[in-house]
N, C-alpha and C. Protein backbone atom coordinates (compact mmCIF):
# COMPACT_ATOMS: atom_id res chain seq x y z
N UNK A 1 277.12 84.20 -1.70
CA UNK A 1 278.02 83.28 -1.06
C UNK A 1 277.49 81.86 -1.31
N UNK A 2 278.75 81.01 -1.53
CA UNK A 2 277.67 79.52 -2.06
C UNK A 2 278.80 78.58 -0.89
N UNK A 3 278.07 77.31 -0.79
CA UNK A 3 278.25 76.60 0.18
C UNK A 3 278.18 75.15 -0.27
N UNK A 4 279.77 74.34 -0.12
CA UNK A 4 279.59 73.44 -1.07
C UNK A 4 278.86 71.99 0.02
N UNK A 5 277.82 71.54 -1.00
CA UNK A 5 277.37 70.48 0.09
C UNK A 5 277.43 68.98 -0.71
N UNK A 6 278.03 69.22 -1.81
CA UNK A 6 278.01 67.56 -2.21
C UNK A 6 279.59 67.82 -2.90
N UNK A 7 280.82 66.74 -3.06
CA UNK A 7 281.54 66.79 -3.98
C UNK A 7 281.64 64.85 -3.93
N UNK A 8 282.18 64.35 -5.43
CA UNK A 8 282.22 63.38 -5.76
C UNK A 8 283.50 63.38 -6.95
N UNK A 9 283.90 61.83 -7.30
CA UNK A 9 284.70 62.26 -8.36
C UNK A 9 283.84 61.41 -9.17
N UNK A 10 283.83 61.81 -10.85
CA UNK A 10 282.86 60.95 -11.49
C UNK A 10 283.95 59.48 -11.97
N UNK A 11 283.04 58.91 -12.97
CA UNK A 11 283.50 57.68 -13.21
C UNK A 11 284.92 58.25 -14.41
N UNK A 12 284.69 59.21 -15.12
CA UNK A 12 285.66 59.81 -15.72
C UNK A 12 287.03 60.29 -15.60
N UNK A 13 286.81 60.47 -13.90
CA UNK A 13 288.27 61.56 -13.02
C UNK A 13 287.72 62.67 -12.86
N UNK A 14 286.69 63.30 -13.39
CA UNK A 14 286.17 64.49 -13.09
C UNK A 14 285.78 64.79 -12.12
N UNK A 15 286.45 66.13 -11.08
CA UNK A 15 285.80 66.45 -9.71
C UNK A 15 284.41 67.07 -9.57
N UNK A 16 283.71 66.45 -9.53
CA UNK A 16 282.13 67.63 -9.28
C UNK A 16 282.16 67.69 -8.12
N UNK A 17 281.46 68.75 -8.03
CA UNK A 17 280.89 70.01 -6.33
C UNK A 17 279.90 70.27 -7.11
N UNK A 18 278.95 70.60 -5.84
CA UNK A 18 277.90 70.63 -6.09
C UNK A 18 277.39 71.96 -4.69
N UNK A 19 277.42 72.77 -5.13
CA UNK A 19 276.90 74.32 -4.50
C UNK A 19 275.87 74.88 -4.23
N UNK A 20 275.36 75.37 -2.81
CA UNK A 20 274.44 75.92 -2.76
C UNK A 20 274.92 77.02 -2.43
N UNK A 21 273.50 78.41 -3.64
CA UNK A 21 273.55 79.45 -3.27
C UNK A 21 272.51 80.25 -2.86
N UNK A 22 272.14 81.47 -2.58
CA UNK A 22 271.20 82.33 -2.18
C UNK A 22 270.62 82.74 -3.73
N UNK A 23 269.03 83.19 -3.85
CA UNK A 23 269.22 83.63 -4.81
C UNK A 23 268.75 84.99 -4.14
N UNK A 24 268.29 86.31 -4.95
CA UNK A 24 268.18 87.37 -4.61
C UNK A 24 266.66 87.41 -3.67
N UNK A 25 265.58 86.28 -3.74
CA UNK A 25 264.22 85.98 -3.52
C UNK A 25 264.75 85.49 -1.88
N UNK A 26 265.57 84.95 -1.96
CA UNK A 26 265.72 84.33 -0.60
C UNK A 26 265.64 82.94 -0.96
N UNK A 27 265.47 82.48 -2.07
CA UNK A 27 265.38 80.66 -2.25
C UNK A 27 266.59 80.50 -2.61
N UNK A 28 266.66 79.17 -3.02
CA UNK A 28 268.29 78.50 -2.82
C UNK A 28 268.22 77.63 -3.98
N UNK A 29 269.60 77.68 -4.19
CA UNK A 29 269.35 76.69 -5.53
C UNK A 29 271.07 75.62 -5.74
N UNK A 30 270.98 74.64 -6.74
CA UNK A 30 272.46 74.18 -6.57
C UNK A 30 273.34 74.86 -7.46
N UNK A 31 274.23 74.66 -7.46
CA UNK A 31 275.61 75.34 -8.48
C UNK A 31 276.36 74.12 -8.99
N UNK A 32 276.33 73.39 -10.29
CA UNK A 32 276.86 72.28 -10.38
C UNK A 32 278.52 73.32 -11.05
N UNK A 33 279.85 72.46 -10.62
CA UNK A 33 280.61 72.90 -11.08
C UNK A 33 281.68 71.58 -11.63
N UNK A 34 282.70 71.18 -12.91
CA UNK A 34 283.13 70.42 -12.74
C UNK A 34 284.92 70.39 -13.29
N UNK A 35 285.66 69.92 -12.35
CA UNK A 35 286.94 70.18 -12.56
C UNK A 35 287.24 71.68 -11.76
N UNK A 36 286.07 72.48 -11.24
CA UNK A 36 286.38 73.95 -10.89
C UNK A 36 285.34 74.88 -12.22
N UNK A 37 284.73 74.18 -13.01
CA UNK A 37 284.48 75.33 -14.10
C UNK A 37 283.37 75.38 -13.46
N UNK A 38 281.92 76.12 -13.86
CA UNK A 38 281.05 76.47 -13.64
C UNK A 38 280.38 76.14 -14.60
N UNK A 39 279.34 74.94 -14.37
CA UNK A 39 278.75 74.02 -15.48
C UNK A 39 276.98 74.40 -15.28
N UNK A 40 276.46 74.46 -14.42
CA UNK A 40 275.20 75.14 -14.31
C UNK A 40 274.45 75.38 -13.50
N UNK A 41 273.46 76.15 -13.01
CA UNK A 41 272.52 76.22 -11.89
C UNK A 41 271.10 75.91 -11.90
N UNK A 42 270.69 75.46 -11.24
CA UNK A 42 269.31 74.62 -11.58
C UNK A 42 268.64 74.20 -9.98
N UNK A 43 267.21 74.26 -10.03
CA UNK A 43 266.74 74.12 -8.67
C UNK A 43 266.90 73.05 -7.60
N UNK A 44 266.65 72.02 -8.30
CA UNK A 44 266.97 70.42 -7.40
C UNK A 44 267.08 69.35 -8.55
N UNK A 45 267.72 68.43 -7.84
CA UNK A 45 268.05 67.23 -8.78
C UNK A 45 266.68 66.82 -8.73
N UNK A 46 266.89 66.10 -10.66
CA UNK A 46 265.86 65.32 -11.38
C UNK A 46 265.92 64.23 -11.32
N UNK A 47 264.52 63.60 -11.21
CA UNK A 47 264.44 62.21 -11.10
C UNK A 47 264.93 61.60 -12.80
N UNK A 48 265.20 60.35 -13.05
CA UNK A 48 265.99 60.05 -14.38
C UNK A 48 264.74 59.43 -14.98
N UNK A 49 264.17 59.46 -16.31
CA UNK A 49 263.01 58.30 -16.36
C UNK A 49 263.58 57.04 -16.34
N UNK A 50 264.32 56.39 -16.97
CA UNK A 50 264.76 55.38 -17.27
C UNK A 50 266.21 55.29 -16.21
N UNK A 51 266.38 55.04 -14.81
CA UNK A 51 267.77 54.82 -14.17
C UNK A 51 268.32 53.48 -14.76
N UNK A 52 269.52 54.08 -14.50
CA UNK A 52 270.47 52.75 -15.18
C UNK A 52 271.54 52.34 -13.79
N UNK A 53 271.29 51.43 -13.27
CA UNK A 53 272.19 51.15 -12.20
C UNK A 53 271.37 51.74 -10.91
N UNK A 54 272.94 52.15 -10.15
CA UNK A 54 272.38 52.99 -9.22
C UNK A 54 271.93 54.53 -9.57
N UNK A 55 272.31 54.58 -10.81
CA UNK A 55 272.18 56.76 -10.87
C UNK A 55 270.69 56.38 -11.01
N UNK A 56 270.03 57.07 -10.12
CA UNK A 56 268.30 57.32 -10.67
C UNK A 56 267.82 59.14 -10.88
N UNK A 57 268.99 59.68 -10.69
CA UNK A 57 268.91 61.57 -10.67
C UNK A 57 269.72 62.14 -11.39
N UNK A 58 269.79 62.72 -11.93
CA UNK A 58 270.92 63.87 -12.74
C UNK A 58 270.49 65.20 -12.10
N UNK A 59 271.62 66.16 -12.35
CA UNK A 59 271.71 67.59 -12.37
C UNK A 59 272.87 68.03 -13.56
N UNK A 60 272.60 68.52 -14.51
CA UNK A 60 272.93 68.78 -15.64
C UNK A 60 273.15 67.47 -16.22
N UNK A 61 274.51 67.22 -16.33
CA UNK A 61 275.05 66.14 -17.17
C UNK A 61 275.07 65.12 -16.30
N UNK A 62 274.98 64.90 -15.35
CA UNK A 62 275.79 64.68 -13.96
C UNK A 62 274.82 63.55 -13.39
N UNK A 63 275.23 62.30 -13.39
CA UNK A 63 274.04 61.04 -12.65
C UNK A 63 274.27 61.35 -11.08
N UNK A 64 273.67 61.05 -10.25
CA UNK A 64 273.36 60.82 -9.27
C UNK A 64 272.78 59.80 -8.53
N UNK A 65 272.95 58.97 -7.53
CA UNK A 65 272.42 58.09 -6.63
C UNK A 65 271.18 58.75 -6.44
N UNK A 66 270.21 57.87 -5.59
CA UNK A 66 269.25 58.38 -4.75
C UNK A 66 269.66 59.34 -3.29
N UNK A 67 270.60 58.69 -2.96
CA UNK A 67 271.53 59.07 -1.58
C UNK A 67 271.74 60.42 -1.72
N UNK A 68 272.44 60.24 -2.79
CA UNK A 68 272.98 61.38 -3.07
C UNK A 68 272.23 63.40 -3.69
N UNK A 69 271.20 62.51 -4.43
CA UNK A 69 270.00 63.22 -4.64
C UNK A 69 269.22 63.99 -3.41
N UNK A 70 269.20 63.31 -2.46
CA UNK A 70 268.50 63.12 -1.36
C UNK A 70 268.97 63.97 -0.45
N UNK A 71 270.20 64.62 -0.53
CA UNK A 71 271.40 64.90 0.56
C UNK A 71 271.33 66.06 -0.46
N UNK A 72 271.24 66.44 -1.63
CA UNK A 72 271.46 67.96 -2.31
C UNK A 72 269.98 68.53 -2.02
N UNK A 73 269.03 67.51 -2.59
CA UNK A 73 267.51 68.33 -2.30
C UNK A 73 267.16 68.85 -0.70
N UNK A 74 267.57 67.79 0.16
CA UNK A 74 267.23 67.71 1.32
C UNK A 74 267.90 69.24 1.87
N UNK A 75 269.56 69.30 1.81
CA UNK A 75 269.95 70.81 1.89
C UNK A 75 269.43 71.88 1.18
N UNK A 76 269.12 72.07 0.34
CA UNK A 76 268.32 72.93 -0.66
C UNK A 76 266.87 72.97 0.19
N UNK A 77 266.23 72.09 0.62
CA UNK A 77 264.96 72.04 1.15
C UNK A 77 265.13 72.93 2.56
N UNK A 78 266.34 72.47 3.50
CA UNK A 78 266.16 73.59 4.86
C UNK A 78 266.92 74.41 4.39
N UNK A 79 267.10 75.00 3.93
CA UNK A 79 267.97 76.19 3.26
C UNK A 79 266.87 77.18 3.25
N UNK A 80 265.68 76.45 2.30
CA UNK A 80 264.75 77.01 2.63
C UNK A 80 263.80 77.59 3.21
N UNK A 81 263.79 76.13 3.57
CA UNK A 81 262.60 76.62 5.04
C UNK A 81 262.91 77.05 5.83
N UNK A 82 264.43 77.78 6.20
CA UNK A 82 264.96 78.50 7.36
C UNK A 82 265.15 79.99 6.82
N UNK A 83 264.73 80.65 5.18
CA UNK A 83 264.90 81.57 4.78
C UNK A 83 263.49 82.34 4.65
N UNK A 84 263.14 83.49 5.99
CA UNK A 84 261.89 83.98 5.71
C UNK A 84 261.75 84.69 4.45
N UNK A 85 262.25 84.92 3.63
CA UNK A 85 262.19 85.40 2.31
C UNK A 85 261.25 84.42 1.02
N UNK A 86 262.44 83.49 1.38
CA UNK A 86 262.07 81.59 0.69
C UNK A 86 260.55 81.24 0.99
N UNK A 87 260.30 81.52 2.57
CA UNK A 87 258.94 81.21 3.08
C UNK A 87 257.72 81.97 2.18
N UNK A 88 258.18 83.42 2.13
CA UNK A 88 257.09 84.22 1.63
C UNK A 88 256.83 83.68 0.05
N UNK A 89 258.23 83.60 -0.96
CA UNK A 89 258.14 83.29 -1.97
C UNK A 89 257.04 82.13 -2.04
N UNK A 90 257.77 81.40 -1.55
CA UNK A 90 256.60 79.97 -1.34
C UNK A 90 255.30 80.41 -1.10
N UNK A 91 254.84 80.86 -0.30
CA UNK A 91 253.71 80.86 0.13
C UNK A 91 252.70 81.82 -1.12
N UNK A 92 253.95 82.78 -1.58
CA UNK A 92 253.32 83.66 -2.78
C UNK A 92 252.51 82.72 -3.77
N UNK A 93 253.58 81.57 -4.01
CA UNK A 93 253.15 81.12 -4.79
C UNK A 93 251.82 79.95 -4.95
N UNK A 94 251.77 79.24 -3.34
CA UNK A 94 250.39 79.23 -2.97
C UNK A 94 249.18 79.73 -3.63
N UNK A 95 249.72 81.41 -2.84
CA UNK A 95 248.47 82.14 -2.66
C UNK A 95 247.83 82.38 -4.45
N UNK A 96 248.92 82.61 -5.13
CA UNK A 96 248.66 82.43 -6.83
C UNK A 96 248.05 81.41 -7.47
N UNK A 97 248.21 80.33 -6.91
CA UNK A 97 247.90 78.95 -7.31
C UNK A 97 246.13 79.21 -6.58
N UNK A 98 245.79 79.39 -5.84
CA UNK A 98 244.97 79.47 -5.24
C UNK A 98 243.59 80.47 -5.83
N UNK A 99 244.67 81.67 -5.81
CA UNK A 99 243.56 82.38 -6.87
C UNK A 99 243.13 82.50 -8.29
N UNK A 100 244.42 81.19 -9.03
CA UNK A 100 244.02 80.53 -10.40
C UNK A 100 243.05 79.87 -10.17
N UNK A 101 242.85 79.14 -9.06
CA UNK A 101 241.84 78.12 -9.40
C UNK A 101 240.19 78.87 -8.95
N UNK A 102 240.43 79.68 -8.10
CA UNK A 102 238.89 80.67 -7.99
C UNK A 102 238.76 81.54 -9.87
N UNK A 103 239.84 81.85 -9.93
CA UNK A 103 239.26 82.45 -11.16
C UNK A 103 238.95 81.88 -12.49
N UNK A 104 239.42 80.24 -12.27
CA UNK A 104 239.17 79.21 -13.54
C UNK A 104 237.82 79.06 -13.09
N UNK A 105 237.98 79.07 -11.93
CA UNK A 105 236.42 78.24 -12.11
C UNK A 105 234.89 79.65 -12.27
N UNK A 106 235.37 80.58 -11.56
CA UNK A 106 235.00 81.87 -12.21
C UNK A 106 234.29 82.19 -13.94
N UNK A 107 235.81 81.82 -14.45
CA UNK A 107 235.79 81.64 -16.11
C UNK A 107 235.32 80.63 -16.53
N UNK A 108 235.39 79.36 -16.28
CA UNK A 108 234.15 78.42 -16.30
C UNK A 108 232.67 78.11 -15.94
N UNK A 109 232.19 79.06 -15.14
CA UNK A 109 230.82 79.55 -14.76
C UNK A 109 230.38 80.44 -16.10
N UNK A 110 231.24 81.13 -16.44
CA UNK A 110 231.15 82.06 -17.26
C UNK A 110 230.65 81.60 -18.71
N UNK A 111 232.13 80.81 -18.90
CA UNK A 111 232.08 79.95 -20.44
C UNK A 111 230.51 79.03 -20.87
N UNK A 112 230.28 78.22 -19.58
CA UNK A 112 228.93 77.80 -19.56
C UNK A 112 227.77 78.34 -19.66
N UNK A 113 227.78 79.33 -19.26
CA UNK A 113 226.33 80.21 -19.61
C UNK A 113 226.54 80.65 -20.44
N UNK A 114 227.67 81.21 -21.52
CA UNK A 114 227.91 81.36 -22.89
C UNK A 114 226.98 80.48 -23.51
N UNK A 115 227.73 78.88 -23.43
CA UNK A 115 227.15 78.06 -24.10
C UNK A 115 225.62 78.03 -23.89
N UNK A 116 225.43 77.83 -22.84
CA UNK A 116 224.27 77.87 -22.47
C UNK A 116 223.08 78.67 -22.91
N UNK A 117 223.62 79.87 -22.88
CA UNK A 117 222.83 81.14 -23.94
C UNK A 117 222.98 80.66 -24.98
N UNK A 118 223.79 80.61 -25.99
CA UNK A 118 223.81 80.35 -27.08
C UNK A 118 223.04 79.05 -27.43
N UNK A 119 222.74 77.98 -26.83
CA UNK A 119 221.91 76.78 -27.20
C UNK A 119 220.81 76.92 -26.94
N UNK A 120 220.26 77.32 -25.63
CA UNK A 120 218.96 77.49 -25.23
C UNK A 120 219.18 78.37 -24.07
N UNK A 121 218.62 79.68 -23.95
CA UNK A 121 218.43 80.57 -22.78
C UNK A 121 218.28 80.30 -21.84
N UNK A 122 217.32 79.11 -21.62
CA UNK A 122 216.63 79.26 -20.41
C UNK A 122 217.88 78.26 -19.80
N UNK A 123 218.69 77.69 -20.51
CA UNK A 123 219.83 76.52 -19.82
C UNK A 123 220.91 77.48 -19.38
N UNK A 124 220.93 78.98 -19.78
CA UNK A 124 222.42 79.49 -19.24
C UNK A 124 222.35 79.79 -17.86
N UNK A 125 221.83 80.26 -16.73
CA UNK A 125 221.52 80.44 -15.92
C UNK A 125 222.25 79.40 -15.05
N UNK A 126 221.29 78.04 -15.07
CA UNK A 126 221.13 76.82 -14.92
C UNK A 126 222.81 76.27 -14.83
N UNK A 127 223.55 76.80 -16.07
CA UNK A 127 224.85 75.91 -16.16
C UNK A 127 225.86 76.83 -15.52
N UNK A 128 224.98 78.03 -15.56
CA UNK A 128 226.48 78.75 -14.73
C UNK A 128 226.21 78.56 -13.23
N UNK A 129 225.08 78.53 -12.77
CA UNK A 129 224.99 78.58 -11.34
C UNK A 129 225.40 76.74 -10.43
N UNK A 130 225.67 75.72 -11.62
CA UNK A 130 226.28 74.75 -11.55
C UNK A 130 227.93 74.75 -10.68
N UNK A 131 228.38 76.14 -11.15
CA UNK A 131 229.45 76.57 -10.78
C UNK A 131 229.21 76.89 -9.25
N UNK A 132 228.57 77.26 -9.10
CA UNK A 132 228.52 77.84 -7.68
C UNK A 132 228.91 76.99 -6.40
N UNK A 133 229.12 75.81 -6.21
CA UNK A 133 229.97 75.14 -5.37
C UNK A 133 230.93 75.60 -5.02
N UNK A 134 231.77 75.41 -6.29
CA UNK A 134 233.11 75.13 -6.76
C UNK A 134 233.36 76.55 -6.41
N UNK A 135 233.13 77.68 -7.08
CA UNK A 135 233.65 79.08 -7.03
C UNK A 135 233.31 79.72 -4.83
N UNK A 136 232.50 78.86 -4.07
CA UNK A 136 232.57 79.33 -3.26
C UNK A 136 233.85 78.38 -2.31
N UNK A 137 234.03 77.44 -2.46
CA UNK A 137 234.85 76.48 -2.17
C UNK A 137 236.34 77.09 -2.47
N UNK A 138 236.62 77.32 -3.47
CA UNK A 138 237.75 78.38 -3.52
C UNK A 138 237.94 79.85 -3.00
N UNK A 139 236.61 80.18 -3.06
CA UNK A 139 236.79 81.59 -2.46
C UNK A 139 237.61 81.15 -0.71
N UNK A 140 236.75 79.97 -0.65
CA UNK A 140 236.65 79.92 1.25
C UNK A 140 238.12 79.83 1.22
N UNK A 141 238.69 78.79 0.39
CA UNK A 141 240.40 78.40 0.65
C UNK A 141 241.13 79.51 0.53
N UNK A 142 240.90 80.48 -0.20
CA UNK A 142 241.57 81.79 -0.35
C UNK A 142 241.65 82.32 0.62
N UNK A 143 240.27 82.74 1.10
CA UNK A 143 240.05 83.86 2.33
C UNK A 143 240.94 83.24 3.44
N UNK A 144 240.87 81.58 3.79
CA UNK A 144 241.22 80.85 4.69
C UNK A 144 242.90 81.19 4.64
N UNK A 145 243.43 80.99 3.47
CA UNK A 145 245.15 81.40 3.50
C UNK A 145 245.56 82.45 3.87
N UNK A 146 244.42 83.62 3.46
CA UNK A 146 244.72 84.84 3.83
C UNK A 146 244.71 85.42 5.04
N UNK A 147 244.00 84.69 5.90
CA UNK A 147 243.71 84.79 6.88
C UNK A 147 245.11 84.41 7.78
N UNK A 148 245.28 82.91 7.28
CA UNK A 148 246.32 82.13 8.19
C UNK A 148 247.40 82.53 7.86
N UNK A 149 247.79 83.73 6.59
CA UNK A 149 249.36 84.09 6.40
C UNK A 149 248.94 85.81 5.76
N UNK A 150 248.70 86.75 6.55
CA UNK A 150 248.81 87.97 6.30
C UNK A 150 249.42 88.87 5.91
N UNK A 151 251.06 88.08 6.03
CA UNK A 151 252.23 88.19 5.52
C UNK A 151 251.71 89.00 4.01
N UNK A 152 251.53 87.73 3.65
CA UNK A 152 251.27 87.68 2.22
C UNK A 152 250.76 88.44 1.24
N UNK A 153 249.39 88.76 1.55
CA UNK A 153 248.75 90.09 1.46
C UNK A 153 249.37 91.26 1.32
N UNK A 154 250.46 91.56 3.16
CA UNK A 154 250.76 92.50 3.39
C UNK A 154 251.78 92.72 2.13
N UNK A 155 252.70 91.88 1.79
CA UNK A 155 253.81 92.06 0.91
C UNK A 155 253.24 92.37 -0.26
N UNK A 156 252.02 91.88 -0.98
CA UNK A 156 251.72 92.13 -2.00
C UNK A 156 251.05 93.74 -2.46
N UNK A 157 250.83 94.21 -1.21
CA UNK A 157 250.11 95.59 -1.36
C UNK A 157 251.13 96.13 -0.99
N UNK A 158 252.22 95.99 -0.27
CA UNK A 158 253.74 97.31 -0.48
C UNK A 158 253.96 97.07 -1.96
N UNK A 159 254.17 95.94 -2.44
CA UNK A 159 254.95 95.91 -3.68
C UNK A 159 254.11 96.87 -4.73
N UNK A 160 252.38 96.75 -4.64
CA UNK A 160 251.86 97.80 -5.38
C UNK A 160 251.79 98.68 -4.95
N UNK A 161 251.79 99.79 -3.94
CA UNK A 161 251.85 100.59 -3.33
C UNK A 161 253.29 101.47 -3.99
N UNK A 162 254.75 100.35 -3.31
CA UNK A 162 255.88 100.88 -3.95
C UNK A 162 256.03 101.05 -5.88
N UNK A 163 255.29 100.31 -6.85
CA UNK A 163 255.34 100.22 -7.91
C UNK A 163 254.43 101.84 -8.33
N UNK A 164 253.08 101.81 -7.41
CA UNK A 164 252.59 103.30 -7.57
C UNK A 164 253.24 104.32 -7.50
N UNK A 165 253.97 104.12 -6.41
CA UNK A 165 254.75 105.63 -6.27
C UNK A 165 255.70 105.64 -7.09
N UNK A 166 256.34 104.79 -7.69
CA UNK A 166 257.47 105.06 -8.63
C UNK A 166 256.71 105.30 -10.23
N UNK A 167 255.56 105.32 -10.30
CA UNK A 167 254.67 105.56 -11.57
C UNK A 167 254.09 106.78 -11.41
N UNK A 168 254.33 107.54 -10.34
CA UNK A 168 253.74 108.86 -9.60
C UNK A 168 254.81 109.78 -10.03
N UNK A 169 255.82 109.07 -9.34
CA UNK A 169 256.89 109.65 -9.71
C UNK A 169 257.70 109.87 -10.89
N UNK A 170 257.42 109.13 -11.71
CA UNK A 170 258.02 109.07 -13.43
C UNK A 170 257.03 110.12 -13.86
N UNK A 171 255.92 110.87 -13.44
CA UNK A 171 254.72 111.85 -13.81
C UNK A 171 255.51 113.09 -13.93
């Protein structure tokens, strides 16, 4: 079901609407349509590099005010944050972001004592344990999210749990 929250006519005569819909995740996104056709879907209006006038945003072809920008993202934004689905997605993606950066820096402890071995032995040790700040500093932020959204976790171990049994079951 989509929900129209912006319409305008352009400088052309052309009617744009501008639609929000559900996606299957629970996030929301716009529906640009124009004259009635169905012109494209895309997450939130873009800032323009170069604005000319007042348009400083587009969504597809389509300039936009700031105002106006402001009033599609802004609906798109509680759309969201009122969709516990949207919430989890989000937060999934947190929690991913989160455990890239424990495991870069992981793989960078790593890479260094490579080097390190390879130039002089007694320096690999030395350059990987350099890491050791950093890799506990992320661990802490991890554990800390996990802690403060269990959600998260929890969803991620049904989804493997449910992916097992259907690999049990193809047996």
């Amino acid at each position: 079901m989509s929900q129209i929250i912006f319409t305008k006519t352009a400088t052309s005569g052309q009617q744009i609407e501008v639609q929000m819909e559900e996606l299957a995740d629970g996030r929301h996104q716009g529906r640009l349509t124009l004259d009635g056709k169905y012109m494209s879907s895309w997450g939130r209006a873009a800032l323009i590099d170069q604005p000319k006038g007042d348009i400083t945003h587009y969504i597809g072809r389509v300039g936009l005010t700031t105002a106006e920008a402001a009033q599609i993202n802004g609906t798109l934004a509680q759309a969201d944050a009122a969709s516990p689905k949207a919430r989890l997605v989000a937060r999934r993606e947190e929690r991913r972001l989160l455990v890239c950066e424990y495991q870069g820096f992981e793989e960078a402890a790593d890479a260094a004592f490579e080097r390190g071995h390879e130039s002089d032995g007694s320096a690999a040790w030395t350059a990987k344990r350099a890491y050791d700040g950093r890799i506990e500093a992320a661990r802490v932020k991890l554990a800390e999210f996990d802690a403060a959204h269990p959600e998260v976790l929890e969803a991620i171990r049904a989804e493997k749990d449910e992916a097992h049994q259907r690999w049990q079951a193809a047996d």
